[in-house]
N, C-alpha and C. Protein backbone atom coordinates (compact mmCIF):
# COMPACT_ATOMS: atom_id res chain seq x y z
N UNK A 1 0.82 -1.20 0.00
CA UNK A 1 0.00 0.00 0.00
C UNK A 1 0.86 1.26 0.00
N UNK A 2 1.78 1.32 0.89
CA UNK A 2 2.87 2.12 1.14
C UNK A 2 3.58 2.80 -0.41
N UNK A 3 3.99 1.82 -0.98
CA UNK A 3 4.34 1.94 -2.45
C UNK A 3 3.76 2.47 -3.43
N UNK A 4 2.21 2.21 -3.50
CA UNK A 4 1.43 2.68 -4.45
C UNK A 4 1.17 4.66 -4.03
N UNK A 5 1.22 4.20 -2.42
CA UNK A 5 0.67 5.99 -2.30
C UNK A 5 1.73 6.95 -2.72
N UNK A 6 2.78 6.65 -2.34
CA UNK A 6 4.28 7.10 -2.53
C UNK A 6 4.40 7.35 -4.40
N UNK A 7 4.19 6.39 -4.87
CA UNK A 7 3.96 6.56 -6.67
C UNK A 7 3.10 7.33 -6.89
N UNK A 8 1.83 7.31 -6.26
CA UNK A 8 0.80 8.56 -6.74
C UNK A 8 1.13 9.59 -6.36
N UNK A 9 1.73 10.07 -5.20
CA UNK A 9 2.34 11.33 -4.44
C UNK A 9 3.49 12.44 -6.13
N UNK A 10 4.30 10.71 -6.56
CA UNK A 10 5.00 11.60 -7.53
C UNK A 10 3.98 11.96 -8.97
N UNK A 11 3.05 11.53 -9.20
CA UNK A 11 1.94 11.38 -10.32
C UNK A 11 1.69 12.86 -9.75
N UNK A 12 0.84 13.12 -8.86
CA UNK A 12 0.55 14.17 -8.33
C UNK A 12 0.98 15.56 -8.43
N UNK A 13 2.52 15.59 -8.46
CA UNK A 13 3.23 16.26 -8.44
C UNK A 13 3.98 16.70 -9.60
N UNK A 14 3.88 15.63 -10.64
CA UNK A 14 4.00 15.47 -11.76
C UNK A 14 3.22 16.42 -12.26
N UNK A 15 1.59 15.92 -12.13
CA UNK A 15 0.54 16.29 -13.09
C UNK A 15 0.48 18.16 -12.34
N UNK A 16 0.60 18.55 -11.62
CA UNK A 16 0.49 19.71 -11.02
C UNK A 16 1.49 20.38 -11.82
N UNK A 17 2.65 20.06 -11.77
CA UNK A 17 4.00 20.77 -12.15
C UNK A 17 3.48 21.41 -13.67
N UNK A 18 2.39 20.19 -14.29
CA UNK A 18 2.00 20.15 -16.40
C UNK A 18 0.91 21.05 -16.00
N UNK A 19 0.09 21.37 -14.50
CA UNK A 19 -0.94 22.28 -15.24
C UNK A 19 -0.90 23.22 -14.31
N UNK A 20 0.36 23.76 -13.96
CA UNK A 20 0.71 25.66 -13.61
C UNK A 20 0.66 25.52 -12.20
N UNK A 21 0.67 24.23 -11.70
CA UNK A 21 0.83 24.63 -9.87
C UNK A 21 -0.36 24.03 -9.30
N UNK A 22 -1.29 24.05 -9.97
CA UNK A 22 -2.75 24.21 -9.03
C UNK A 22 -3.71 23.31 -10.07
N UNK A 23 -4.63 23.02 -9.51
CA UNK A 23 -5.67 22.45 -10.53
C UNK A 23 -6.61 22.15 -9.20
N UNK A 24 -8.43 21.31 -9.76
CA UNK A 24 -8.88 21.11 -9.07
C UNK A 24 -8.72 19.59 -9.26
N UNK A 25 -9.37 18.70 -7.89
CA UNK A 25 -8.70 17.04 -7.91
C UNK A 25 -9.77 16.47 -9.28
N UNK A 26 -10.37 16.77 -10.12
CA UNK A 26 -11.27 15.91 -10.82
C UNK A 26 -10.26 16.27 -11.97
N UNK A 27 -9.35 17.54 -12.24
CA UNK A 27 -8.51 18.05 -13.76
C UNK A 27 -6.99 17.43 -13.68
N UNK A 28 -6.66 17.23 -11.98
CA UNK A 28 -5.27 15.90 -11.63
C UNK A 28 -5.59 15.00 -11.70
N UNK A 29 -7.13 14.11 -11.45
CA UNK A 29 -7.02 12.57 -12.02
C UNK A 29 -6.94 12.53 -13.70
N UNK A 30 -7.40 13.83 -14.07
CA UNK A 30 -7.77 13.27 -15.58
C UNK A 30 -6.18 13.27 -15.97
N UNK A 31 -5.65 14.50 -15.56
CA UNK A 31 -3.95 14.75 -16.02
C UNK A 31 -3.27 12.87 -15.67
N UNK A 32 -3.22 12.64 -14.87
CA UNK A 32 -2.69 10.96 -14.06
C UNK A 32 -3.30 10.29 -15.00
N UNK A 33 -4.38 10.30 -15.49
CA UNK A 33 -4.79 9.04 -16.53
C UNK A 33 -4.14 9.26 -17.60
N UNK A 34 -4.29 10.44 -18.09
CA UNK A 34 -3.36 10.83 -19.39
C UNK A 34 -2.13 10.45 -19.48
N UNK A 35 -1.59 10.44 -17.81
CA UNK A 35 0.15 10.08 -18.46
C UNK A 35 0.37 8.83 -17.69
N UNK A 36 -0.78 7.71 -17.14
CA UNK A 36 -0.20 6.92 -16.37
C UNK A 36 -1.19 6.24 -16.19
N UNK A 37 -2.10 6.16 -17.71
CA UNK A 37 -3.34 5.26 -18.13
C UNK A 37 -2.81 3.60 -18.01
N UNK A 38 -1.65 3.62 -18.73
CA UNK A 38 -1.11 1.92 -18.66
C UNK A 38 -0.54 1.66 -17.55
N UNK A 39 -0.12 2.12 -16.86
CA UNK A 39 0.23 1.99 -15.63
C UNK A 39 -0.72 1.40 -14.30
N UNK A 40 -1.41 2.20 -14.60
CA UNK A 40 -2.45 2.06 -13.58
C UNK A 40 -3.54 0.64 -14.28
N UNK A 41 -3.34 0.83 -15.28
CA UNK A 41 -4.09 -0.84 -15.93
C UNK A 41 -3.45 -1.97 -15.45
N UNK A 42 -1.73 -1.83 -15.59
CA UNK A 42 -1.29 -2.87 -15.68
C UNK A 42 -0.58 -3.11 -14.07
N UNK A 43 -1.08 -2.76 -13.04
CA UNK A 43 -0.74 -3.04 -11.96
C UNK A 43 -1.72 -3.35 -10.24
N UNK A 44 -2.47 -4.47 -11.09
CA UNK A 44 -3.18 -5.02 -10.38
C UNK A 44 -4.44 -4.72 -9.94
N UNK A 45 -4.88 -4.59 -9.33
CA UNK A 45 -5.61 -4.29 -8.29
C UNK A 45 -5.95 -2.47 -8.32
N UNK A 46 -4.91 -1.95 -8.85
CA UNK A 46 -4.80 -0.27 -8.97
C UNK A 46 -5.76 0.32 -9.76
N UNK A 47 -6.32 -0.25 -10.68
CA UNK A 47 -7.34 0.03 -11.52
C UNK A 47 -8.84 0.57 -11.08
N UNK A 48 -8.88 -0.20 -10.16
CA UNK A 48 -10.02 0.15 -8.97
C UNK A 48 -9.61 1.14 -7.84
N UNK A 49 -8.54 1.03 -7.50
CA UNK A 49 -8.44 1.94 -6.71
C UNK A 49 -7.68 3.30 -6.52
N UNK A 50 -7.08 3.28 -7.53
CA UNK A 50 -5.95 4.62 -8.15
C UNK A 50 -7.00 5.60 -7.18
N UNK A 51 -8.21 6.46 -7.84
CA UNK A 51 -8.89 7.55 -7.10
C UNK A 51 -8.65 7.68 -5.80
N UNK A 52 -8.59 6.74 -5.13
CA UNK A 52 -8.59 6.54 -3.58
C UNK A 52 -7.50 7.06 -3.37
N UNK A 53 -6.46 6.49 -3.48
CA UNK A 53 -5.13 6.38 -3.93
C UNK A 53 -4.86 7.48 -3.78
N UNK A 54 -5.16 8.15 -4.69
CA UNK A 54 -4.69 9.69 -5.10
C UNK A 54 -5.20 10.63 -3.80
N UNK A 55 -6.16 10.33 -3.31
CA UNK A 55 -6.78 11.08 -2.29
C UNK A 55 -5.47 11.29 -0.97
N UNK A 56 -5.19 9.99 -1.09
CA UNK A 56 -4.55 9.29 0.30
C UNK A 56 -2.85 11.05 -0.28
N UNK A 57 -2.81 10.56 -1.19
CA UNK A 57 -1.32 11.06 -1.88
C UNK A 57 -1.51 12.81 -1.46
N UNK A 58 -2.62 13.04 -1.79
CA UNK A 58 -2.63 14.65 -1.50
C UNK A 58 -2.54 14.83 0.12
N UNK A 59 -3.36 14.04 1.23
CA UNK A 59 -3.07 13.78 2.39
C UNK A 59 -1.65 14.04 2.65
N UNK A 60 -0.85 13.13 2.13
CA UNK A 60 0.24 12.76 2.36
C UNK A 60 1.25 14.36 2.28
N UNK A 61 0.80 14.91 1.10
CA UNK A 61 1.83 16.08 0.32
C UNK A 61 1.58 17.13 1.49
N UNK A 62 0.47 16.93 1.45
CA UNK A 62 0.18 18.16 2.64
C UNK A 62 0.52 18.03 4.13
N UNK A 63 0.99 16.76 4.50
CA UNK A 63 1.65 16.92 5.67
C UNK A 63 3.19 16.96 5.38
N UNK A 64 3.44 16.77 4.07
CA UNK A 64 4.94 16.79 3.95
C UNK A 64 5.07 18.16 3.28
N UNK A 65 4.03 19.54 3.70
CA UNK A 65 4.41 20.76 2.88
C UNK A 65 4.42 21.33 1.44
N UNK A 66 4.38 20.05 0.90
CA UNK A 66 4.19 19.90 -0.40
C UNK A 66 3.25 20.54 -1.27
N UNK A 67 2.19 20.54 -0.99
CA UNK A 67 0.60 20.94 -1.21
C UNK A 67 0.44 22.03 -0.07
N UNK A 68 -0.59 23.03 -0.67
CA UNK A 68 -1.00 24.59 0.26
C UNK A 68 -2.20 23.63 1.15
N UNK A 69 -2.10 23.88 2.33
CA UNK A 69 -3.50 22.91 3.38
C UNK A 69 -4.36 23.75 2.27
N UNK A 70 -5.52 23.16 3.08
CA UNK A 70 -6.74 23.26 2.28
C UNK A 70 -7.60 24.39 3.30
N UNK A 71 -7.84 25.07 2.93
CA UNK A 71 -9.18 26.35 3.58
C UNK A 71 -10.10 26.43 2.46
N UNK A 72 -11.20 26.85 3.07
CA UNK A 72 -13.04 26.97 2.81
C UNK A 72 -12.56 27.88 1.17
N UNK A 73 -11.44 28.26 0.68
CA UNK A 73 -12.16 29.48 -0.37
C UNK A 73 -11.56 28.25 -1.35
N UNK A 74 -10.53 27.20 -1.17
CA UNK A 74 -10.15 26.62 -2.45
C UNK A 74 -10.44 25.79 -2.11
N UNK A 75 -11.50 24.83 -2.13
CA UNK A 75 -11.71 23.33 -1.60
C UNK A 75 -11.95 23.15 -2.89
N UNK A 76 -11.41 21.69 -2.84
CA UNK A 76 -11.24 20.94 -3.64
C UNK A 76 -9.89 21.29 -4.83
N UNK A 77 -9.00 22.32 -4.52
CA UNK A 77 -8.35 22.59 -5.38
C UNK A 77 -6.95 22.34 -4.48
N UNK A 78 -6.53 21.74 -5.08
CA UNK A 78 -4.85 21.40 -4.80
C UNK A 78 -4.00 22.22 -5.37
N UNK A 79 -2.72 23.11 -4.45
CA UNK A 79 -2.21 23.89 -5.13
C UNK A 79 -0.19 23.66 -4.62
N UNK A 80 0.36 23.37 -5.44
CA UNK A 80 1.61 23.00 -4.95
C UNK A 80 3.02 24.58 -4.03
N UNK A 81 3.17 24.24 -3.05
CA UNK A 81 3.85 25.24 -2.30
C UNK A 81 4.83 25.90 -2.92
């Protein structure tokens, strides 16, 4: 589990870096499918759960500084520090 969140963390960060810093989480899964459609097919079990996944990954960024926390005016929008 450890592994997969850690890979989406860099997907994440990836796909942020391609669309100017910031996006909202429904325009970073689509960016992650775009560049990591076979990936996520071809590794099990991930297919079903990548979304989750990704959730867990922004969690993650944001306790590691990575990601701006989240307040009431940008919810749902992830924005890289």
């Amino acid at each position: 589990m450890a592994g997969r969140r850690e890979m989406m963390t860099g997907w994440v960060v990836e796909a942020l870096h391609l669309m100017g810093g910031k996006g909202k989480i429904l325009d970073i899964c689509k960016k992650v499918w775009e560049l990591h459609e076979s990936d996520i097919r071809n590794n099990g079990d991930l297919l079903f759960e990548w979304q989750y996944e990704i959730r867990w990954a922004g969690d993650i960024l944001r306790r590691q500084g990575v990601l701006q926390h989240a307040d009431s005016d940008s919810r749902g929008v992830w924005e890289l520090t």
